[in-house]
N, C-alpha and C. Protein backbone atom coordinates (compact mmCIF):
# COMPACT_ATOMS: atom_id res chain seq x y z
N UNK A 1 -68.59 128.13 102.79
CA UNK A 1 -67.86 129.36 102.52
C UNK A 1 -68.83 130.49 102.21
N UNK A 2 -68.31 131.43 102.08
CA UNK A 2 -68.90 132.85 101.75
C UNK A 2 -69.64 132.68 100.52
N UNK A 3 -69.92 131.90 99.61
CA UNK A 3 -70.50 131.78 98.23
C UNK A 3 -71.88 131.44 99.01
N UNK A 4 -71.75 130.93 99.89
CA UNK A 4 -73.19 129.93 100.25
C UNK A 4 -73.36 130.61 101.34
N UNK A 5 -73.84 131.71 101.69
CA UNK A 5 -74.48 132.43 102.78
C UNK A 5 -76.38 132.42 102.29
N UNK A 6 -76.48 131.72 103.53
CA UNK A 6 -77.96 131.19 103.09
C UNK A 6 -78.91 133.01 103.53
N UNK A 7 -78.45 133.76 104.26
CA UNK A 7 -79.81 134.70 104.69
C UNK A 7 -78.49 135.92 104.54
N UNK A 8 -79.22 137.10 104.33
CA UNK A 8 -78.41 138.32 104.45
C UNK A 8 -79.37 139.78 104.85
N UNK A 9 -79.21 140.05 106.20
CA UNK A 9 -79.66 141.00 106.37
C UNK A 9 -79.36 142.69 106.66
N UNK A 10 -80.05 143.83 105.77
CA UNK A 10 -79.81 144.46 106.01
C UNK A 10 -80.08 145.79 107.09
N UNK A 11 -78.78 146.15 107.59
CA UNK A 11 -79.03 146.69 109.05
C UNK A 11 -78.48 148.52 109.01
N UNK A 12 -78.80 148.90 109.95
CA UNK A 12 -78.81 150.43 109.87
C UNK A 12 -77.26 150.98 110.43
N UNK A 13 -76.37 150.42 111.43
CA UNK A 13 -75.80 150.07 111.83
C UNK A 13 -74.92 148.91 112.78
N UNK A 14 -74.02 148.78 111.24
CA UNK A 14 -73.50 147.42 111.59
C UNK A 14 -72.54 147.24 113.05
N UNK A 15 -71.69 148.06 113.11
CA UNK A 15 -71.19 148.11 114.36
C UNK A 15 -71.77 148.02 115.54
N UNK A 16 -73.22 148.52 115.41
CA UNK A 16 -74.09 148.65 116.85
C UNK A 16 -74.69 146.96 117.08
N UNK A 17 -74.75 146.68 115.88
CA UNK A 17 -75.33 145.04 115.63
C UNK A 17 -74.44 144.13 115.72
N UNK A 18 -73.45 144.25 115.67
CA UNK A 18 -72.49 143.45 116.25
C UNK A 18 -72.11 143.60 117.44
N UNK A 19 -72.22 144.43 118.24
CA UNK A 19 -71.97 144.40 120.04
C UNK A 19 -73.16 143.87 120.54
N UNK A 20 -73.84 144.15 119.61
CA UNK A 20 -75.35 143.72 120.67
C UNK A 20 -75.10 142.14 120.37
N UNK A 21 -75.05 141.53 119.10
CA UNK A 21 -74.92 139.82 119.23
C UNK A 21 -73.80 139.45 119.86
N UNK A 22 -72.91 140.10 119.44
CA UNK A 22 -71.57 139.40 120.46
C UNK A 22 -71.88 139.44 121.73
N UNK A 23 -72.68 140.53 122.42
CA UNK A 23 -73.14 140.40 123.63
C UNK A 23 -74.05 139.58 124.26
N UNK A 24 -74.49 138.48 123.27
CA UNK A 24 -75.15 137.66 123.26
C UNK A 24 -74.73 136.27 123.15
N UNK A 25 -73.59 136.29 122.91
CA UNK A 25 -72.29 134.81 122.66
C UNK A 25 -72.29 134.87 121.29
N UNK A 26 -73.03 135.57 119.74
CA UNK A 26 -72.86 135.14 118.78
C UNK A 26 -71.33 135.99 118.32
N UNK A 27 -70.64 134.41 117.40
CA UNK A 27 -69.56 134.46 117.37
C UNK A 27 -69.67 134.83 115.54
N UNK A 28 -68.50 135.92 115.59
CA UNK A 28 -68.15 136.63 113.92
C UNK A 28 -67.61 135.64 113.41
N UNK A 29 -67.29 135.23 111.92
CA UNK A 29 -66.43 134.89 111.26
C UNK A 29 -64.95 136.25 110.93
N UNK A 30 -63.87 135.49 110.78
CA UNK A 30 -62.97 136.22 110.27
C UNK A 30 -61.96 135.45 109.22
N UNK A 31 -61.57 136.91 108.50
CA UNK A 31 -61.45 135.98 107.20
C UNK A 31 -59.76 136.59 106.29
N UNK A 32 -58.93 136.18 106.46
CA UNK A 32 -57.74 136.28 105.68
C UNK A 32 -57.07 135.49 104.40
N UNK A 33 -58.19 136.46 103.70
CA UNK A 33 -58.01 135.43 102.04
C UNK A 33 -57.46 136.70 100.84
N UNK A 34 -57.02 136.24 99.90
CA UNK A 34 -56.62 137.47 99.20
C UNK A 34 -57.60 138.42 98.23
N UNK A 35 -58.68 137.77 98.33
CA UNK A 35 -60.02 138.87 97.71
C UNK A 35 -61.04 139.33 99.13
N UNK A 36 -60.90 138.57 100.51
CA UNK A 36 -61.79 138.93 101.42
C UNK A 36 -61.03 139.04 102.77
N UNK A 37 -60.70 140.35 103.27
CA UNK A 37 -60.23 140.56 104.43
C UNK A 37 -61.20 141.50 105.38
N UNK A 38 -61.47 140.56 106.51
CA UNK A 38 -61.99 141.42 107.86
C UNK A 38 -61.21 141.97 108.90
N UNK A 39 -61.82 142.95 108.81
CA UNK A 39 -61.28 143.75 110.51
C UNK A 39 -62.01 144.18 111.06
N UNK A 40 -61.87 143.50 112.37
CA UNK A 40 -62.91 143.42 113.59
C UNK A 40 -64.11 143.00 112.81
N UNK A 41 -64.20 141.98 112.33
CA UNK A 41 -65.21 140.86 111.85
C UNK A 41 -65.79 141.48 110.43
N UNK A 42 -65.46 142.71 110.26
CA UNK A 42 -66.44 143.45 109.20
C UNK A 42 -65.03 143.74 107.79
N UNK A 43 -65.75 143.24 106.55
CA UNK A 43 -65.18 143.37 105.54
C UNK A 43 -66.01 144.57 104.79
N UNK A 44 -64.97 145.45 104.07
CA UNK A 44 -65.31 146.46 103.08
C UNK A 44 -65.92 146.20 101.48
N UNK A 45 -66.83 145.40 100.81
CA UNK A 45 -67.33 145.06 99.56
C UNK A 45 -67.83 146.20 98.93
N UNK A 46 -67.22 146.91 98.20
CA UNK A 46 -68.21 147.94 97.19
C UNK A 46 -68.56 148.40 98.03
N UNK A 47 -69.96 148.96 97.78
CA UNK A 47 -70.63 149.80 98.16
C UNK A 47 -71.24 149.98 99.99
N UNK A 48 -70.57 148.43 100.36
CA UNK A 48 -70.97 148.10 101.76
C UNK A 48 -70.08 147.45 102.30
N UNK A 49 -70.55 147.17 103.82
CA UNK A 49 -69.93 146.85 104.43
C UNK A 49 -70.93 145.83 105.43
N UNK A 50 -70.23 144.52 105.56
CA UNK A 50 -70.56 143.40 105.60
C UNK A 50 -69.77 142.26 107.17
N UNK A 51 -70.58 141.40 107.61
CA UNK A 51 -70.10 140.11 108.60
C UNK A 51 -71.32 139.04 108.57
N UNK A 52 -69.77 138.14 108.96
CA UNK A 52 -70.51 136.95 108.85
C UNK A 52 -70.62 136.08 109.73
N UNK A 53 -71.49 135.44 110.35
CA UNK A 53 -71.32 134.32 111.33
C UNK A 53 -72.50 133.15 111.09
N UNK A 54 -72.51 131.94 112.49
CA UNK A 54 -73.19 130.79 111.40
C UNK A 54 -74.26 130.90 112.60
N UNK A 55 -75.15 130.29 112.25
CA UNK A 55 -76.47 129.98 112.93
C UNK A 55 -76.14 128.44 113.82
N UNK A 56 -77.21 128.03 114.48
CA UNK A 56 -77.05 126.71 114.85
C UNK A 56 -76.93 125.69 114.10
N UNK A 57 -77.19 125.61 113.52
CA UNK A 57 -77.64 124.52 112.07
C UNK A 57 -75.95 124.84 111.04
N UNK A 58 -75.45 126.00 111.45
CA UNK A 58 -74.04 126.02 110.36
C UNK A 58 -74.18 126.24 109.34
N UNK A 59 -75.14 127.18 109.05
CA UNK A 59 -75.69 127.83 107.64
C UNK A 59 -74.63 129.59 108.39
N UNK A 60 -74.38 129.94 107.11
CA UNK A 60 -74.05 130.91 106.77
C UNK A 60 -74.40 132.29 107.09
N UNK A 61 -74.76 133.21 108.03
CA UNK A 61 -76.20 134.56 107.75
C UNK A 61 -74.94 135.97 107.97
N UNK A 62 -75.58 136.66 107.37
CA UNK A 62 -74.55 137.84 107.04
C UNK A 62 -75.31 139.03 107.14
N UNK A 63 -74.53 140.00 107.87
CA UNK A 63 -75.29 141.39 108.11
C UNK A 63 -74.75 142.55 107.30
N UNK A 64 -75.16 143.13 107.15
CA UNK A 64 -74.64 144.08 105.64
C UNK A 64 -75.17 145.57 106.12
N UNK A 65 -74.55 146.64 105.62
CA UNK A 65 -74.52 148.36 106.11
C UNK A 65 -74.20 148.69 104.74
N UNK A 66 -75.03 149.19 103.60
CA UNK A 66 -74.82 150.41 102.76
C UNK A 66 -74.02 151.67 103.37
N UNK A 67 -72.73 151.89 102.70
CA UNK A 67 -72.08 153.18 102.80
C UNK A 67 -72.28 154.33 102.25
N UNK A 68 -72.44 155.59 102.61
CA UNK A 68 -72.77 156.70 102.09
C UNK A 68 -72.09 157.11 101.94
């Protein structure tokens, strides 16, 4: 689950970073829980904005965008 996201990186734009991996076969997580909701793979947390998908191995890695 989301507690155990092993790597988290931060990116300049998240939207642009997500077409480019999806354009690559990497697949988003999506998530309909009552403290964590995505749309179009990207959830709103505080101060940022955040996705998640798994690596080969099924570890956790998450890309993250500070909001201004």
């Amino acid at each position: 689950d989301l507690e155990h996201t092993t790597l988290s990186f931060e990116v300049a734009d998240l939207g642009a970073e997500l077409a480019e991996l999806e354009s690559r076969g990497v697949v988003f997580e999506d998530y309909d829980l009552p403290d964590l909701r995505t749309v179009g793979h990207v959830c709103v947390l505080g101060s940022e904005k955040a996705a998640w998908f798994r690596d080969t191995e099924g570890n956790y890695l998450c890309l993250h965008q500070e909001l201004h």
